[in-house]
C-alpha atoms as a PDB file:
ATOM      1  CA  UNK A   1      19.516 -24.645   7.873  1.00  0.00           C
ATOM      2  CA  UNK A   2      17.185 -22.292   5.811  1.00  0.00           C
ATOM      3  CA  UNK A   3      17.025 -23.261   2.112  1.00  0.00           C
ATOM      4  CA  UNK A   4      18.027 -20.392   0.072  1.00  0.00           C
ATOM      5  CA  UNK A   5      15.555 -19.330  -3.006  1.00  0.00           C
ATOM      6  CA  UNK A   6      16.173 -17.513  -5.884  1.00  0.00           C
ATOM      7  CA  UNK A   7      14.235 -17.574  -8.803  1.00  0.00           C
ATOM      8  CA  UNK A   8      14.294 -20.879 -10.820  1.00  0.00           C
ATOM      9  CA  UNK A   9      15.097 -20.583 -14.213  1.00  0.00           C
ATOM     10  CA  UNK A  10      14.194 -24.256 -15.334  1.00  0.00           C
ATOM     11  CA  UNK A  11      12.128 -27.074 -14.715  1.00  0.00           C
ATOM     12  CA  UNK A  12      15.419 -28.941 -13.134  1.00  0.00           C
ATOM     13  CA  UNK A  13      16.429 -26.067 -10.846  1.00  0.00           C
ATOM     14  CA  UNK A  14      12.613 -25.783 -10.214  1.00  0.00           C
ATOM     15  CA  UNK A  15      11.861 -29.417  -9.046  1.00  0.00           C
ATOM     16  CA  UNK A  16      15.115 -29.805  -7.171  1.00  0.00           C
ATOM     17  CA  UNK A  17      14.023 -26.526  -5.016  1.00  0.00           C
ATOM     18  CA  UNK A  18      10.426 -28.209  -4.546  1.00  0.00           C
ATOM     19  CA  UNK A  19      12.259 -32.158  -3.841  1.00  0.00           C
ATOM     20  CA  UNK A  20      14.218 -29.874  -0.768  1.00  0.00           C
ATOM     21  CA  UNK A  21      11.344 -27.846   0.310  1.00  0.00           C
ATOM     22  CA  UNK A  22       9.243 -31.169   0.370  1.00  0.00           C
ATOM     23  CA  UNK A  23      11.541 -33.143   1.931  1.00  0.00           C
ATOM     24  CA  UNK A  24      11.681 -30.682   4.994  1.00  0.00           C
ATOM     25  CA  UNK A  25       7.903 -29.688   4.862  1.00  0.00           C
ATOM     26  CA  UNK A  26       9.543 -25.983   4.834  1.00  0.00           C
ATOM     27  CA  UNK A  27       5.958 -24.173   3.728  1.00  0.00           C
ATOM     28  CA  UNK A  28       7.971 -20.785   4.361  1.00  0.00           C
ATOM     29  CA  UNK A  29      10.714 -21.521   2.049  1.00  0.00           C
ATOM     30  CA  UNK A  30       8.150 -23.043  -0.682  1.00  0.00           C
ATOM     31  CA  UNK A  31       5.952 -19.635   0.645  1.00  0.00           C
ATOM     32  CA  UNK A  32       9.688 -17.771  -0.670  1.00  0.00           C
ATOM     33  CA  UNK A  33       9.913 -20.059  -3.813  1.00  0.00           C
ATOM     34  CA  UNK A  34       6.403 -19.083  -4.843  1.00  0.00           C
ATOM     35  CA  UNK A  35       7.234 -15.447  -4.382  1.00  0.00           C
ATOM     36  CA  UNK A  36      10.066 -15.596  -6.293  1.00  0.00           C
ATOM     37  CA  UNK A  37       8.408 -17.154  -9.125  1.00  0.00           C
ATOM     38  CA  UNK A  38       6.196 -15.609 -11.962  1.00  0.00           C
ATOM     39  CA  UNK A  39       3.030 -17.314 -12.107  1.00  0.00           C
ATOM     40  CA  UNK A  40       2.466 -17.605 -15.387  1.00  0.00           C
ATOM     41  CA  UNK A  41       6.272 -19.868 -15.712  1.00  0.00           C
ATOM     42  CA  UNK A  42       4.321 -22.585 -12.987  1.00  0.00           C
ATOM     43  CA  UNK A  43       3.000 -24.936 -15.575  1.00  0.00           C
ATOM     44  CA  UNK A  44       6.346 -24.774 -17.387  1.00  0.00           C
ATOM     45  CA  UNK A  45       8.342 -25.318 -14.395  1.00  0.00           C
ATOM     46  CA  UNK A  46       6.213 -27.986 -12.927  1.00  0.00           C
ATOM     47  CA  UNK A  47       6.446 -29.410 -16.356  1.00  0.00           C
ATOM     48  CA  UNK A  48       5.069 -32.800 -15.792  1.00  0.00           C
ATOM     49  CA  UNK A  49       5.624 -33.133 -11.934  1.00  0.00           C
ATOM     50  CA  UNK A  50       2.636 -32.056  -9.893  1.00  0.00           C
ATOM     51  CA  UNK A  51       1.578 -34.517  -7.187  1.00  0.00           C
ATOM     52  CA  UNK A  52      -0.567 -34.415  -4.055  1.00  0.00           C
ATOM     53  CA  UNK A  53       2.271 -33.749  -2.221  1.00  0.00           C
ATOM     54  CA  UNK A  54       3.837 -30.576  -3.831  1.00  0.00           C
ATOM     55  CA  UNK A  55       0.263 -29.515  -4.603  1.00  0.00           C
ATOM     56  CA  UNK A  56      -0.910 -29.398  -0.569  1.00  0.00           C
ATOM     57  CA  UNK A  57       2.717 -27.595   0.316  1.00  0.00           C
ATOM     58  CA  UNK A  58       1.660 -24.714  -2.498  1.00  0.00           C
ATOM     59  CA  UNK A  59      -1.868 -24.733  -1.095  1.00  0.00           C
ATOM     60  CA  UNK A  60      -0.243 -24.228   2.927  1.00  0.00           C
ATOM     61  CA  UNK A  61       2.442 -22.103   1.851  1.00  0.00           C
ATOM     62  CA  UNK A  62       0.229 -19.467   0.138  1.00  0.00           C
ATOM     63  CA  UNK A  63      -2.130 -19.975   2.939  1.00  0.00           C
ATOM     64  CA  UNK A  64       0.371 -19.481   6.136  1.00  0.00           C
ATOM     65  CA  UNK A  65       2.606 -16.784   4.278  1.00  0.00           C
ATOM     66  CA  UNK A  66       1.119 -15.225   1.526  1.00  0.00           C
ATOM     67  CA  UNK A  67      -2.451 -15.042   1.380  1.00  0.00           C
ATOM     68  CA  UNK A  68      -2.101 -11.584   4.038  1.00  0.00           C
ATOM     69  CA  UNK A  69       0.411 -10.341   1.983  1.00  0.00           C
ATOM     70  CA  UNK A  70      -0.020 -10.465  -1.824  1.00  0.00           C
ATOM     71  CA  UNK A  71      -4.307 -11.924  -2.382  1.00  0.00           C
ATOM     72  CA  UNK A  72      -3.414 -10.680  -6.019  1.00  0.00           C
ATOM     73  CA  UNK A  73      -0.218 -13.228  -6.404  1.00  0.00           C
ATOM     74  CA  UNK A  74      -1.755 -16.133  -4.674  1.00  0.00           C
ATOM     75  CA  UNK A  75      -4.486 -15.986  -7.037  1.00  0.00           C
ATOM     76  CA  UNK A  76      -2.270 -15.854  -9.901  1.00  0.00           C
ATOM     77  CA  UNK A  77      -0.448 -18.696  -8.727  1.00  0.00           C
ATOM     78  CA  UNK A  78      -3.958 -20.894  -8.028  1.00  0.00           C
ATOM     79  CA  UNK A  79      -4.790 -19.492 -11.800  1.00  0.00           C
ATOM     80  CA  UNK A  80      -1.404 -20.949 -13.240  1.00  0.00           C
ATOM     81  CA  UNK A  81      -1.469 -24.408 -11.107  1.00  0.00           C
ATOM     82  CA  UNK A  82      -4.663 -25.095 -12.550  1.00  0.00           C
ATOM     83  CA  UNK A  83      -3.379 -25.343 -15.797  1.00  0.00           C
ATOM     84  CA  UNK A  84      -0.562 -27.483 -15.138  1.00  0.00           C
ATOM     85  CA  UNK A  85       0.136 -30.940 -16.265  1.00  0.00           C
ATOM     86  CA  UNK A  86      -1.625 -33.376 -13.983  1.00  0.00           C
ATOM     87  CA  UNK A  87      -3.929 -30.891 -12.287  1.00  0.00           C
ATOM     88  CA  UNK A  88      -6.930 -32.808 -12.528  1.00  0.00           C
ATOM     89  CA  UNK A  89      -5.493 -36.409 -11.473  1.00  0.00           C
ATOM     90  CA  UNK A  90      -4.285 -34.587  -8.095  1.00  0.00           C
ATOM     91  CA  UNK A  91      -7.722 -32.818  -7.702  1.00  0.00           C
ATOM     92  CA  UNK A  92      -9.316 -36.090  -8.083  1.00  0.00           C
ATOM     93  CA  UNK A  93      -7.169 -37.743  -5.627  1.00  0.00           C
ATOM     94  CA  UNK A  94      -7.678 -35.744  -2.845  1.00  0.00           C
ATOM     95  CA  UNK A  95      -8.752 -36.783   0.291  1.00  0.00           C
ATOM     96  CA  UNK A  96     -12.037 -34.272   1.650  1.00  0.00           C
ATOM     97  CA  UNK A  97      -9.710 -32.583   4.538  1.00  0.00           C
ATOM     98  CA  UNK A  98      -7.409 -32.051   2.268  1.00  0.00           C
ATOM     99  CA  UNK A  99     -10.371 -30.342  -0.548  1.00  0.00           C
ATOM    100  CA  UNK A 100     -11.128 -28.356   2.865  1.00  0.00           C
ATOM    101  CA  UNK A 101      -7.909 -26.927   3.089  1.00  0.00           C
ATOM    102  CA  UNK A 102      -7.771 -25.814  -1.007  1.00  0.00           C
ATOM    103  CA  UNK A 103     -11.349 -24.354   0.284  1.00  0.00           C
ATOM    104  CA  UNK A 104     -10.129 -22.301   2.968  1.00  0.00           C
ATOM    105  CA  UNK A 105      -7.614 -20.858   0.890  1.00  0.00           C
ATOM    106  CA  UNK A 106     -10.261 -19.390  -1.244  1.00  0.00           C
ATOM    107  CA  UNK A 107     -11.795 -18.601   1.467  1.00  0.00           C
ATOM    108  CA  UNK A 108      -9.151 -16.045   2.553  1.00  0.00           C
ATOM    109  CA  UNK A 109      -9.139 -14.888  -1.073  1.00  0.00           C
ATOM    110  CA  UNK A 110     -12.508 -13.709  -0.962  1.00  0.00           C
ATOM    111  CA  UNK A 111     -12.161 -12.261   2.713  1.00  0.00           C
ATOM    112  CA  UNK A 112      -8.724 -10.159   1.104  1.00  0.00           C
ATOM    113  CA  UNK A 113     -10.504  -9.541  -1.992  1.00  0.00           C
ATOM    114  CA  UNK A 114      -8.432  -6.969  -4.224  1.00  0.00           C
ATOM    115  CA  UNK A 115      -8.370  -5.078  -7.460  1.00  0.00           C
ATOM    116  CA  UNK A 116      -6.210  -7.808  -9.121  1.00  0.00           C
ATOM    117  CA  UNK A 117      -8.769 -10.231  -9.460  1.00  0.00           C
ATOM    118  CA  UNK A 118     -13.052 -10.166  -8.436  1.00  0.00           C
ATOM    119  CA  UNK A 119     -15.034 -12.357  -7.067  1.00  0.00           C
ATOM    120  CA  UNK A 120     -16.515 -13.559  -9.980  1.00  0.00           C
ATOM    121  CA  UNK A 121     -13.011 -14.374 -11.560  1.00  0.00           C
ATOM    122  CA  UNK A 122     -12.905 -16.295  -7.529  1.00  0.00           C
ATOM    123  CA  UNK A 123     -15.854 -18.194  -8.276  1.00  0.00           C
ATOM    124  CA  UNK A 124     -14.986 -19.059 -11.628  1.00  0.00           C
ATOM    125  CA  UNK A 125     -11.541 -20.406 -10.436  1.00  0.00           C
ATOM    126  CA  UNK A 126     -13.219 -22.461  -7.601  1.00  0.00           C
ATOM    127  CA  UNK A 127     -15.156 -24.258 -10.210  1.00  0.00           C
ATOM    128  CA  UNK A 128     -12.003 -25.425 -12.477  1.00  0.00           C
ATOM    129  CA  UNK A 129     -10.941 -26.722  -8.520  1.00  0.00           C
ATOM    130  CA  UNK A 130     -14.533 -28.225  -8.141  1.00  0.00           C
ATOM    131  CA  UNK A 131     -15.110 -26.559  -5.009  1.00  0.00           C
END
């Protein structure tokens, strides 16, 4: 059955949703979960949880479902994850495919380029993700 999403309002609510979404590898509820949430609330809501895992699903989700839609809120959210607890320890664990995915995501950002963010502010964000 499709998970419903409405915006989280905790860390709790927040990391149940993403514990679901993961468990089902549902990128276009996670895609709906991302929509729903403000960007700038991600480090708060992931709080201390981030992990390889949940990290990749954000990464595929805003890829497959969001990227065409809303550039301008997928690079909001790739702004806000970077500052999240744990950011760096799951950067550093990556595996190269999966550093190939993050780079195709950016990829797409600079092909979709919009007002909300320029390609310097891209290239500067690609650094903090040591692509």
């Amino acid at each position: 059955e499709k998970l419903r999403i409405s915006e989280p309002s905790n860390a709790y609510d927040f990391g149940q949703i993403i514990n679901a979404v993961n468990a089902n590898k549902d990128k276009a509820a996670c895609a709906d979960l991302l929509t729903v949430t403000d960007p700038k609330k991600l480090p708060v809501l992931l709080s201390n949880k981030l992990e390889g895992e949940i990290f990749l699903i954000f990464i595929q989700s805003l890829e497959y479902y969001v990227v065409g839609k809303d550039p301008g809120l997928v690079y909001q959210h790739l702004f806000y994850l970077s500052k999240a607890e744990r950011f760096k320890v799951v950067l550093a664990l990556l595996s190269k495919s999966e550093k190939e995915q993050v780079q195709q995501l950016f990829d797409l950002l600079s092909e979709n380029q919009n007002h909300q963010y320029s390609l310097e502010d891209l290239e500067s964000l690609k650094k903090v993700y040591e692509l």
